[in-house]
Protein backbone atom coordinates (compact mmCIF):
# COMPACT_ATOMS: atom_id res chain seq x y z
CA UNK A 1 -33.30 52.21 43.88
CA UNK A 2 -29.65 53.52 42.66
CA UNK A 3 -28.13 56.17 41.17
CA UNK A 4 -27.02 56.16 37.23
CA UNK A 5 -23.07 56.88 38.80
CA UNK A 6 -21.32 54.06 39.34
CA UNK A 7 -18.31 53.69 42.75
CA UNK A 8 -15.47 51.17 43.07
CA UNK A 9 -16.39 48.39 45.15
CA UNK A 10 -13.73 45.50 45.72
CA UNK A 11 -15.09 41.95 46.28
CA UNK A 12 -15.21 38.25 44.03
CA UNK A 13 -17.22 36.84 41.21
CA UNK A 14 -16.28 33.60 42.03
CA UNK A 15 -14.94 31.69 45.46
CA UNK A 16 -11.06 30.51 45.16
CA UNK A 17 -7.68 31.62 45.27
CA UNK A 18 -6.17 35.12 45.75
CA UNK A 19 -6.69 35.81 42.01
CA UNK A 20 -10.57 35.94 42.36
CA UNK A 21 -10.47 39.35 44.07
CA UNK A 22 -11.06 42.35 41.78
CA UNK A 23 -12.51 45.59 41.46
CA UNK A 24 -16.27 45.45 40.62
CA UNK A 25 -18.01 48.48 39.35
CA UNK A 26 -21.42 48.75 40.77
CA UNK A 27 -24.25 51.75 40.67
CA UNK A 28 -24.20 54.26 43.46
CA UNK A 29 -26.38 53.56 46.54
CA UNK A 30 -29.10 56.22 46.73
CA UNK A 31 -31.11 57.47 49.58
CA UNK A 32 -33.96 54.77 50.76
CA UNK A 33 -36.79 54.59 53.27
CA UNK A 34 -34.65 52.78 55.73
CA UNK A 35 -30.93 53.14 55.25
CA UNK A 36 -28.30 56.06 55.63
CA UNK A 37 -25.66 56.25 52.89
CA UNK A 38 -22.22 56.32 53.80
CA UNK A 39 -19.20 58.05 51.83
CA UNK A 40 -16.58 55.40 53.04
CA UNK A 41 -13.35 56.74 54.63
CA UNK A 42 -11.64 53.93 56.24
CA UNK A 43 -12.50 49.89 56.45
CA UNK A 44 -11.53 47.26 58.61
CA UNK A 45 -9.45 43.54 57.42
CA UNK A 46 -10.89 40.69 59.25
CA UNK A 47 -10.20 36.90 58.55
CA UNK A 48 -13.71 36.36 57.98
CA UNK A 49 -12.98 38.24 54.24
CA UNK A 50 -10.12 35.51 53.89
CA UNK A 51 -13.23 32.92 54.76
CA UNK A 52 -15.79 34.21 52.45
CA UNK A 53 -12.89 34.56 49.39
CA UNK A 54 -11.63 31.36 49.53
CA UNK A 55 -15.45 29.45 49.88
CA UNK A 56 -14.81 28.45 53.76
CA UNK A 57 -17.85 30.53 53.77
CA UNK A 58 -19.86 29.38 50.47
CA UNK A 59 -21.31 32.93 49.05
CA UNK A 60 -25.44 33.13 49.26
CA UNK A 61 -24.87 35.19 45.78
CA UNK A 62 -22.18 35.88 43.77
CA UNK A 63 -20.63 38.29 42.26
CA UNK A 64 -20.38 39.31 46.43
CA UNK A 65 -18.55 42.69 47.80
CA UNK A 66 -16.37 41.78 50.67
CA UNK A 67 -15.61 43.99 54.07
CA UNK A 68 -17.16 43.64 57.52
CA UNK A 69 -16.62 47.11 58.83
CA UNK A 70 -16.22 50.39 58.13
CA UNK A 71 -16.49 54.29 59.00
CA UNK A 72 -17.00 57.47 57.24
CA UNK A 73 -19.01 60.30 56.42
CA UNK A 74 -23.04 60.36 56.40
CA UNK A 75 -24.17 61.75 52.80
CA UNK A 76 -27.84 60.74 53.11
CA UNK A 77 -30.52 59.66 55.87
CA UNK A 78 -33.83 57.45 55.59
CA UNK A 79 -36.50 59.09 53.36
CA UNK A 80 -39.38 57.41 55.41
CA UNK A 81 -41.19 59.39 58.01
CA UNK A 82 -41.75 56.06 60.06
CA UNK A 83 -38.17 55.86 60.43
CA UNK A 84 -37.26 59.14 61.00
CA UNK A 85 -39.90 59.39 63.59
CA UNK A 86 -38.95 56.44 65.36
CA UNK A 87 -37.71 56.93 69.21
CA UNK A 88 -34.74 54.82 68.46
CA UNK A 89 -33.73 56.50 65.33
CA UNK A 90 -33.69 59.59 66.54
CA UNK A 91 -31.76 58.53 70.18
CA UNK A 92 -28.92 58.37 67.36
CA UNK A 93 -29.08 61.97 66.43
CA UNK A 94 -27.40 61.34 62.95
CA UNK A 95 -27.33 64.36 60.09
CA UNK A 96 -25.94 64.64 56.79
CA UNK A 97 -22.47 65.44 57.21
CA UNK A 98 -21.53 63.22 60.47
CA UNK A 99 -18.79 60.91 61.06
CA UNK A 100 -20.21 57.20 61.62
CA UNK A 101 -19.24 53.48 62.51
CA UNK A 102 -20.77 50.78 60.88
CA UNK A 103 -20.80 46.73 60.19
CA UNK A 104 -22.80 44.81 57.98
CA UNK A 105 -22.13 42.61 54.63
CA UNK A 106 -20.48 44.14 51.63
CA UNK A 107 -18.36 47.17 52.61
CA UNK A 108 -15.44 47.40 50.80
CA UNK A 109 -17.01 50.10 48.47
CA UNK A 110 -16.47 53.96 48.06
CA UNK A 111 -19.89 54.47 49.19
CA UNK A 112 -22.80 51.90 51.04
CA UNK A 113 -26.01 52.40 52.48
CA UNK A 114 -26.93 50.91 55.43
CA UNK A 115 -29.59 50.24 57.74
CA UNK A 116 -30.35 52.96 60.15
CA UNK A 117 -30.18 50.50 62.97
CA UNK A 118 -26.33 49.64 62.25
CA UNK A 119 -25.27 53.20 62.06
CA UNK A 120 -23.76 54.98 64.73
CA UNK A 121 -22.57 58.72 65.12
CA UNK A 122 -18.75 58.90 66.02
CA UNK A 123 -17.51 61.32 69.40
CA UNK A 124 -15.32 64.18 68.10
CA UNK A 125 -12.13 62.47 69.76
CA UNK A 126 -12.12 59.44 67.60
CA UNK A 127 -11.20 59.28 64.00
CA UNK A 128 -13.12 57.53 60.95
CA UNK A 129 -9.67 55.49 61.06
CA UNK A 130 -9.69 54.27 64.66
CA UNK A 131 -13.12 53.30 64.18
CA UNK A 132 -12.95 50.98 61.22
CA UNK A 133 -10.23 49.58 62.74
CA UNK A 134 -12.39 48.57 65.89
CA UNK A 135 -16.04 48.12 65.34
CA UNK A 136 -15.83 43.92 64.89
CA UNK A 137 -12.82 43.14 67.22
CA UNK A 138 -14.07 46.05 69.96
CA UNK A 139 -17.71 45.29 70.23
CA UNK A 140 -16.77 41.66 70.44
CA UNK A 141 -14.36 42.27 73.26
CA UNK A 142 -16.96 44.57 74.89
CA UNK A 143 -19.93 42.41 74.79
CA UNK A 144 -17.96 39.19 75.42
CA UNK A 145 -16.69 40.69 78.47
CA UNK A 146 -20.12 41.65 79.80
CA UNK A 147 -21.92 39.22 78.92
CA UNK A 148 -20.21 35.92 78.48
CA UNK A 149 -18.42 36.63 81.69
CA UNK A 150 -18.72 40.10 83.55
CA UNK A 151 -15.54 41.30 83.87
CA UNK A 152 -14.87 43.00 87.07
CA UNK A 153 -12.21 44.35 89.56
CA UNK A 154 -9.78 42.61 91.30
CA UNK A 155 -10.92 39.92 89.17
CA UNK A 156 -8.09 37.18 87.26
CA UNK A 157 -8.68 36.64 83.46
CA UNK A 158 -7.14 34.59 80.82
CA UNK A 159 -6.26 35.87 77.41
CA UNK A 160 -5.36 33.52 74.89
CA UNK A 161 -3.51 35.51 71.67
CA UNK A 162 -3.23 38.66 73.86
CA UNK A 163 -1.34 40.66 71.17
CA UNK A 164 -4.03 39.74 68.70
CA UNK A 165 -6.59 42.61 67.64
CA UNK A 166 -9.30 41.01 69.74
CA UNK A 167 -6.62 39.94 72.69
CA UNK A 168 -5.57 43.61 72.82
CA UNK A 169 -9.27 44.48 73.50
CA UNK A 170 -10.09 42.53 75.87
CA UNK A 171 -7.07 43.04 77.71
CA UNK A 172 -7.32 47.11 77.42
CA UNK A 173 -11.23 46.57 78.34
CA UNK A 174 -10.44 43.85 81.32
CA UNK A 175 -7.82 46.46 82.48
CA UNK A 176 -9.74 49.34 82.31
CA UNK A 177 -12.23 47.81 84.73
CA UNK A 178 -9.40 47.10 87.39
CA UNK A 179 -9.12 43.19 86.20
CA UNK A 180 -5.14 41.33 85.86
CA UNK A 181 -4.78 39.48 83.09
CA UNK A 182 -2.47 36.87 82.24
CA UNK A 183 -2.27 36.95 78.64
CA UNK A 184 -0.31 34.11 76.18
CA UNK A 185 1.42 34.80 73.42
CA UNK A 186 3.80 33.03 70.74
CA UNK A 187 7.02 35.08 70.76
CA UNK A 188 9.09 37.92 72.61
CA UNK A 189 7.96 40.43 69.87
CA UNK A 190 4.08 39.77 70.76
CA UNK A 191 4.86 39.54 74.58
CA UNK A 192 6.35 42.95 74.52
CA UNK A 193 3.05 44.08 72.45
CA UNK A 194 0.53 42.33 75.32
CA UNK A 195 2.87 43.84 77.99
CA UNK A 196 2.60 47.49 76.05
CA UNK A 197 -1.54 47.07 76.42
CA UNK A 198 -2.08 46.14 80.01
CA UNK A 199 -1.41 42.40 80.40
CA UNK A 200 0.34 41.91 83.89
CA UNK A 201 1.33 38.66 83.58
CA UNK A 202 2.72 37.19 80.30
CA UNK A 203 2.96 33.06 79.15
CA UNK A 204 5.19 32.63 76.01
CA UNK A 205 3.78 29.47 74.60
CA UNK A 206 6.61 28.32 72.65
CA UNK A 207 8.90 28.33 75.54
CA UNK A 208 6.03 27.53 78.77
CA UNK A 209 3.70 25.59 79.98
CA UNK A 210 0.05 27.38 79.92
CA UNK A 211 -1.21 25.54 83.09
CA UNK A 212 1.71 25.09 85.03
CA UNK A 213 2.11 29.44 84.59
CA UNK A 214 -1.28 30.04 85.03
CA UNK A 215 -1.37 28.12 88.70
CA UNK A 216 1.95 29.48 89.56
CA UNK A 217 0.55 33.04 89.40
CA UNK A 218 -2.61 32.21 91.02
CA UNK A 219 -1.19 30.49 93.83
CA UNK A 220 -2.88 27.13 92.39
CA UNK A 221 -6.58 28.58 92.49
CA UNK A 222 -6.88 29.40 89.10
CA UNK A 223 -8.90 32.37 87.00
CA UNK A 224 -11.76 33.48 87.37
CA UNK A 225 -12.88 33.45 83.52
CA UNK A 226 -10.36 32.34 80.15
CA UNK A 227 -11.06 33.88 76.73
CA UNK A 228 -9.92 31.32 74.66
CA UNK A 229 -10.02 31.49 70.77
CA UNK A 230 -7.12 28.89 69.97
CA UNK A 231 -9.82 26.01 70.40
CA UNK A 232 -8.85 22.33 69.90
CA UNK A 233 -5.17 22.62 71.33
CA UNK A 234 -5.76 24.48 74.38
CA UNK A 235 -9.46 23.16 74.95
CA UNK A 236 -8.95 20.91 77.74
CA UNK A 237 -6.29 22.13 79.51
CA UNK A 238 -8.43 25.21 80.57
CA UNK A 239 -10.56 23.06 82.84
CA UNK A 240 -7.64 22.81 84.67
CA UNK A 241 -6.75 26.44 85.20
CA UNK A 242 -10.48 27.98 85.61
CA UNK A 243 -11.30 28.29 89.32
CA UNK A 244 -14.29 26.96 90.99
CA UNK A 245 -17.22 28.59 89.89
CA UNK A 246 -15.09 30.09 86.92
CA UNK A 247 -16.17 30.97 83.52
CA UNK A 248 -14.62 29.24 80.07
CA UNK A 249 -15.58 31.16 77.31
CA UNK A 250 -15.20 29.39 74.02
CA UNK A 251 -14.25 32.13 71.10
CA UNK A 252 -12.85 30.64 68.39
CA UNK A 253 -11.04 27.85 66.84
CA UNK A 254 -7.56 28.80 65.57
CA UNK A 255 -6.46 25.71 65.86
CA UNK A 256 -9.30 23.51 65.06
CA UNK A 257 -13.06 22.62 66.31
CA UNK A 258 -12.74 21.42 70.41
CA UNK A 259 -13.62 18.04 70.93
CA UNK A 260 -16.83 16.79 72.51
CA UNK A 261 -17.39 16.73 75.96
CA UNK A 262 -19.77 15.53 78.35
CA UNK A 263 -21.57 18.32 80.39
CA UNK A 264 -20.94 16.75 83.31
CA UNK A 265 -17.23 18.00 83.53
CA UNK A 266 -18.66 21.33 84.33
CA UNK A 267 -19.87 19.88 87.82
CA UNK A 268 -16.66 19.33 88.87
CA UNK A 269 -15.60 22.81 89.95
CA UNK A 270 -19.40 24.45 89.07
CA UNK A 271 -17.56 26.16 86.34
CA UNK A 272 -19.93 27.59 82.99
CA UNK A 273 -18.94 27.17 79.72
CA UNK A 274 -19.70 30.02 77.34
CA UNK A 275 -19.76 29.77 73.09
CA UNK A 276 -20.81 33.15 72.22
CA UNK A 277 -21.41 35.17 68.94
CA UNK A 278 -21.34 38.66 68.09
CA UNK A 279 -24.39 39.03 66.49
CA UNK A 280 -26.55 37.49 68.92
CA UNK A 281 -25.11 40.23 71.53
CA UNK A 282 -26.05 43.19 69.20
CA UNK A 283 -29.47 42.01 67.57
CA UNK A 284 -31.62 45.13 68.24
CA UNK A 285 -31.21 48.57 67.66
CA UNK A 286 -30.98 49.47 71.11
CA UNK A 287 -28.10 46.80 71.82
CA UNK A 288 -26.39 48.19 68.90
CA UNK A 289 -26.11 51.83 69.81
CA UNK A 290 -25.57 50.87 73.38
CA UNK A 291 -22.68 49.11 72.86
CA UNK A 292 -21.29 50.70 69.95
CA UNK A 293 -21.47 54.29 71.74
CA UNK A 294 -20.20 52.42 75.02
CA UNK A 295 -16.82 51.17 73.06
CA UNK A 296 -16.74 54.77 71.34
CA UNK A 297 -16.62 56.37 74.51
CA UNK A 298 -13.67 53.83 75.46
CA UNK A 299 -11.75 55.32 72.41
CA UNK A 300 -12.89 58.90 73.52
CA UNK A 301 -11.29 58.32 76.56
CA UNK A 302 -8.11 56.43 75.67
CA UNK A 303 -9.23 53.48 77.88
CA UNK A 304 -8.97 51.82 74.59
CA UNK A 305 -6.51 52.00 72.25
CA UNK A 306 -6.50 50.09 68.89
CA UNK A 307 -3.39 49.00 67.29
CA UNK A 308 -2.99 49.38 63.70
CA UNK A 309 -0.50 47.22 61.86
CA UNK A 310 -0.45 48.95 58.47
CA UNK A 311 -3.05 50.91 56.19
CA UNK A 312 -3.48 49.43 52.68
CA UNK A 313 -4.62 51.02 49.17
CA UNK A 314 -7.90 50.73 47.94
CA UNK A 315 -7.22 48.68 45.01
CA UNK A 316 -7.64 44.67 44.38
CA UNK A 317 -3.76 44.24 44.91
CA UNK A 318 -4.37 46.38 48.44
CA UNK A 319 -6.47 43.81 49.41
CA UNK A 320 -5.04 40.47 48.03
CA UNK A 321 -2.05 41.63 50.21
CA UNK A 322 -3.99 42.22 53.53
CA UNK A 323 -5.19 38.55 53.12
CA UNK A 324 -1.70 37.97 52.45
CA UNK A 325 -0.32 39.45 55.40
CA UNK A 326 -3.45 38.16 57.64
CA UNK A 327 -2.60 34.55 56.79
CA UNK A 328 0.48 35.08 57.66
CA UNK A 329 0.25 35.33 61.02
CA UNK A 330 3.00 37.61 61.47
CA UNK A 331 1.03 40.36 62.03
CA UNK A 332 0.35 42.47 65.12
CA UNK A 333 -2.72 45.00 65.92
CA UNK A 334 -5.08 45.51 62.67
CA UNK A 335 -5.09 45.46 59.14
CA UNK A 336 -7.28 48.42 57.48
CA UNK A 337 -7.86 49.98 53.97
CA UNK A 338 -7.66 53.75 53.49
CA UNK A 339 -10.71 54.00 50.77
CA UNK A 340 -10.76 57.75 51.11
């Protein structure tokens, strides 16, 4: 069901170049048995809208709204009495009028409707803005690093791109729990950045070598867990700077897709090997709002702090020139658009 008002959404109507992303008009979410409808406020970049734009990602259906995250204002809740009624629903306490945090498909638009399950209320201490510019890169850091490895005190991590949005998490998160972290970065400028947010230790990859650091500072044992999302490049060497009984957790592939390898490596110092996704951390409600409201109260507290490169327009131009920027790679901290 929708509205007869139409809202600005921004997204493609075709897969390809920078030129394919416009403003598309569509009709006004209105209030269902299962979702919440969201006045939008703030929304976060990620690279996976640079994916789905140029066809990395081939569209399910097109004409396709783009945006992975987002926060804002709550302007309706579920009409169904089985939802409302539901123990889980109602753990979230949510009204008309509250600030939220959300991520799903399709949320660069002045107003979205979600379901229930990916909606959760915001603390008074953290801003619709802070918390579109954290939901994906946050919950990833926070469920990698208690799930994929455990992050704990005293403990030695690894963090590739540690002036990255995701980098800066984990290190923030890692830090927070009394962890060092050695974090590796391409220039001075970054270093400074991953310095400013907690990393101890510091490896400037254009001018060091990543193992040779690493077992210098560890005395030769080694970490206890790497966060690696360069991939291919940096793939093997990390079997030689994870510690026995160490964790290698496989994030991402900057650089390209690792090679094979046979499992039997992993014998040789009893280390695990970890290729983790987001969504398979936060399936269920419950995971969800548990780990959303544990990363808010990281904000709430300042144990977290997100760094935002720049706010953007609203507007098709706004955000051909995130992607622009993105690509770039000469950005530090996020990318978000100000839709409200």
């Amino acid at each position: 069901m929708s509205s007869s008002r139409t809202i600005k959404t921004i997204g493609i109507q075709t897969q390809g170049e920078l030129d394919v992303i416009e403003e598309l008009q569509r009709p006004a979410p209105a209030p269902t048995d299962d979702q919440v409808v969201i006045r939008v406020e703030y929304a976060g970049v990620n690279f996976i809208d640079t994916y789905e734009r140029a066809g990395v990602y081939k569209a399910a259906a097109l004409p396709k709204v783009l945006g992975k995250e987002a926060a804002g204002t709550i302007i309706a809740l579920p009409t169904s009495q089985a939802v409302t009624q539901d123990k889980e629903y109602q753990l979230r306490g949510l009204s008309v009028g509250d600030r939220v945090v959300t991520m799903d498909d399709g949320l660069f638009a002045e107003e979205i409707a979600v379901h229930w399950s990916k909606v959760v209320k915001l603390p008074d201490a953290v801003s619709t803005k802070i918390a579109a510019a954290s939901a994906l890169q946050g919950l990833t850091a926070l469920t990698f690093g208690t799930e994929s490895y455990n992050i704990q005190k005293d403990d030695i991590i690894l963090v590739y791109s540690a002036a990255g949005g995701l980098g800066i998490n984990l290190t923030q998160i890692a830090v927070h729990r009394g962890a060092t972290v050695i974090g590796t970065v391409s220039s001075e400028a970054k270093a400074e950045v991953a310095r400013a947010n907690g990393a101890k230790h510091v490896i400037i990859t254009t001018q060091q070598n990543v193992v040779d650091e690493v077992l210098k500072i560890t005395n030769g044992e080694g970490v206890h867990a790497v966060f690696d999302g360069v991939g291919k490049d940096t793939f093997e060497d990390n079997f030689k700077i994870i510690r026995r009984k160490g964790t290698f957790v496989t994030l991402g592939n900057a650089s390209g897709i690792p090679p094979l390898f046979q499992p039997l490596r992993l014998g040789e110092r009893n280390i695990k090997l970890v290729r983790p996704r987001l969504p398979g951390y936060i399936t269920t409600p419950e995971e969800i709002r548990t780990y959303q409201t544990q990363y808010n109260d990281l904000l709430a507290t300042g144990a977290v702090k997100p760094v935002i490169h720049k706010e953007y327009p609203f507007t098709a131009e706004g955000v051909k020139q995130t992607q622009i920027d993105l690509t770039s790679r000469g950005t530090i901290g996020k990318l978000i658009l100000r839709v409200a």
